[in-house]
C-alpha atoms as a PDB file:
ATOM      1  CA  UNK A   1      85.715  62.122  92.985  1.00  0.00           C
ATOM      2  CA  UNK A   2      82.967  61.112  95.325  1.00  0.00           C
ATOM      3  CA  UNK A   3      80.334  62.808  93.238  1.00  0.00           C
ATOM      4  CA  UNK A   4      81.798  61.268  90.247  1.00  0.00           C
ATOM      5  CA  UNK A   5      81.371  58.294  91.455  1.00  0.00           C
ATOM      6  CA  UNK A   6      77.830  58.249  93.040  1.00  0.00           C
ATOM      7  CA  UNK A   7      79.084  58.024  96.966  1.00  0.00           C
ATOM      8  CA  UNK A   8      78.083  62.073  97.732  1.00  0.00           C
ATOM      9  CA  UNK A   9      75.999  64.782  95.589  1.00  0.00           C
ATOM     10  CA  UNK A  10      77.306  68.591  94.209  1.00  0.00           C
ATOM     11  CA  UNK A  11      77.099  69.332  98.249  1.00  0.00           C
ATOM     12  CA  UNK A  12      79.933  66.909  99.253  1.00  0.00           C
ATOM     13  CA  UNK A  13      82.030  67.806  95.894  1.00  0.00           C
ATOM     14  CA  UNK A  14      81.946  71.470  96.213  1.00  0.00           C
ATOM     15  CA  UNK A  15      83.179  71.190  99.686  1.00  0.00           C
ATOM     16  CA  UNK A  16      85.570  68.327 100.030  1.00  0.00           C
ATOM     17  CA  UNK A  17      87.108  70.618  96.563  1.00  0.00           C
ATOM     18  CA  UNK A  18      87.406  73.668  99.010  1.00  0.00           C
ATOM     19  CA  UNK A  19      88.813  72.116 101.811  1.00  0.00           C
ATOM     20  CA  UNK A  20      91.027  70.144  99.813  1.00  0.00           C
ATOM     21  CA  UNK A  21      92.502  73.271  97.694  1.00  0.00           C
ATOM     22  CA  UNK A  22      92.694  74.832 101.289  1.00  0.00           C
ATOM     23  CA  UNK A  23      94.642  71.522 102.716  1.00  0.00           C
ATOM     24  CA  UNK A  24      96.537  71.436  99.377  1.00  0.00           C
ATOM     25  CA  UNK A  25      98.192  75.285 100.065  1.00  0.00           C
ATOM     26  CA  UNK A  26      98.877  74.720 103.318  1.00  0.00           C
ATOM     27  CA  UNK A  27     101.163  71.696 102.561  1.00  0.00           C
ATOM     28  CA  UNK A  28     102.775  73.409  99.762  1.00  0.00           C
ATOM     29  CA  UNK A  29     103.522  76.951 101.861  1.00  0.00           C
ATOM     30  CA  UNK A  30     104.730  73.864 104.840  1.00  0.00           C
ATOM     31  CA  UNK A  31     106.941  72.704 102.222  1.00  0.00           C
ATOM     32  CA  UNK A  32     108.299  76.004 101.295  1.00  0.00           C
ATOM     33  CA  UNK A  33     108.368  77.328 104.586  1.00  0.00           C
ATOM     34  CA  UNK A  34     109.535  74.179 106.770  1.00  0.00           C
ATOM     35  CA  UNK A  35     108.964  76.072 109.938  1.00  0.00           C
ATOM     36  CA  UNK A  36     106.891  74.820 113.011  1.00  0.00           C
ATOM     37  CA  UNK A  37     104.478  77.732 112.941  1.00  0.00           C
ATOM     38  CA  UNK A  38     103.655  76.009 109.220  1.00  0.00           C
ATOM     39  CA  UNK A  39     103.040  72.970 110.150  1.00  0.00           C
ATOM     40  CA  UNK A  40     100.816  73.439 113.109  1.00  0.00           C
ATOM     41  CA  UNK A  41      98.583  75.458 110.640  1.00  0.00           C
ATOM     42  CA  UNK A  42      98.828  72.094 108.645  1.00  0.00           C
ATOM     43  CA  UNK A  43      98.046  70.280 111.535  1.00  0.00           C
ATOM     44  CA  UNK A  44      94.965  72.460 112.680  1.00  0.00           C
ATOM     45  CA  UNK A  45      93.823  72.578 109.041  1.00  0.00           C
ATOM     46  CA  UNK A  46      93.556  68.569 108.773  1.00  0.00           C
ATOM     47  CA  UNK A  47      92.211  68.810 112.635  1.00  0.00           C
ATOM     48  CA  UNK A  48      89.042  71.026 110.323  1.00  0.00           C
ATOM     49  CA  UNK A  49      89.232  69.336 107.210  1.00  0.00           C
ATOM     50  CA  UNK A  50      88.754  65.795 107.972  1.00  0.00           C
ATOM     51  CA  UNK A  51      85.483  66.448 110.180  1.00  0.00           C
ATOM     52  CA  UNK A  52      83.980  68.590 107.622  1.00  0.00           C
ATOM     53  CA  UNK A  53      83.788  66.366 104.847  1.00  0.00           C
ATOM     54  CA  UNK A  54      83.209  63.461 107.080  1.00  0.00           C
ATOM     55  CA  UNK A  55      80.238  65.257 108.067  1.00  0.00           C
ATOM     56  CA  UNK A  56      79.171  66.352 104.597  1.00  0.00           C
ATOM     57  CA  UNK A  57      79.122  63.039 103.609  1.00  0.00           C
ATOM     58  CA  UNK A  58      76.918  61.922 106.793  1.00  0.00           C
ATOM     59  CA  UNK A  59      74.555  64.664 106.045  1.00  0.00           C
ATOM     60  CA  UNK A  60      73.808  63.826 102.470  1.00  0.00           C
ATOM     61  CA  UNK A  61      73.543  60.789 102.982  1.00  0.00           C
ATOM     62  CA  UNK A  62      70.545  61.753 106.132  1.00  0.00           C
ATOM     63  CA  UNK A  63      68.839  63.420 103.179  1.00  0.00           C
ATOM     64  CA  UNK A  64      68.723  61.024 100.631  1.00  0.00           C
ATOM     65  CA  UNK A  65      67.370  58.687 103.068  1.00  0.00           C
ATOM     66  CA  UNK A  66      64.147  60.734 103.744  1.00  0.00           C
END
């Protein structure tokens, strides 16, 4: 969606899609699962996902700026 929408190039799509399918199975095998070990990897995997992107975005944005 952000490339879609002009806010991040093919950089910040292709990731934020990889970490997002990656986010997106481990909430589903949480919800199958509904054990602790399951939802710590959930909570580690947002701990790495929200950063990433976050910092995808900052970086394109330091190269369209020069």
């Amino acid at each position: 969606m952000p490339t879609y929408y002009g806010y991040g190039g093919y950089y910040v799509g292709g990731v934020s899609l990889v970490c997002g399918l990656i986010f997106l199975y481990l909430a589903f095998k949480l919800l199958k699962d509904l054990q602790i070990p399951a939802a710590k990897k959930l909570m580690y995997g947002s701990f790495f996902y929200l950063p990433v992107v976050q910092l995808m975005f900052l970086f394109d944005f330091i190269g369209k700026v020069k």
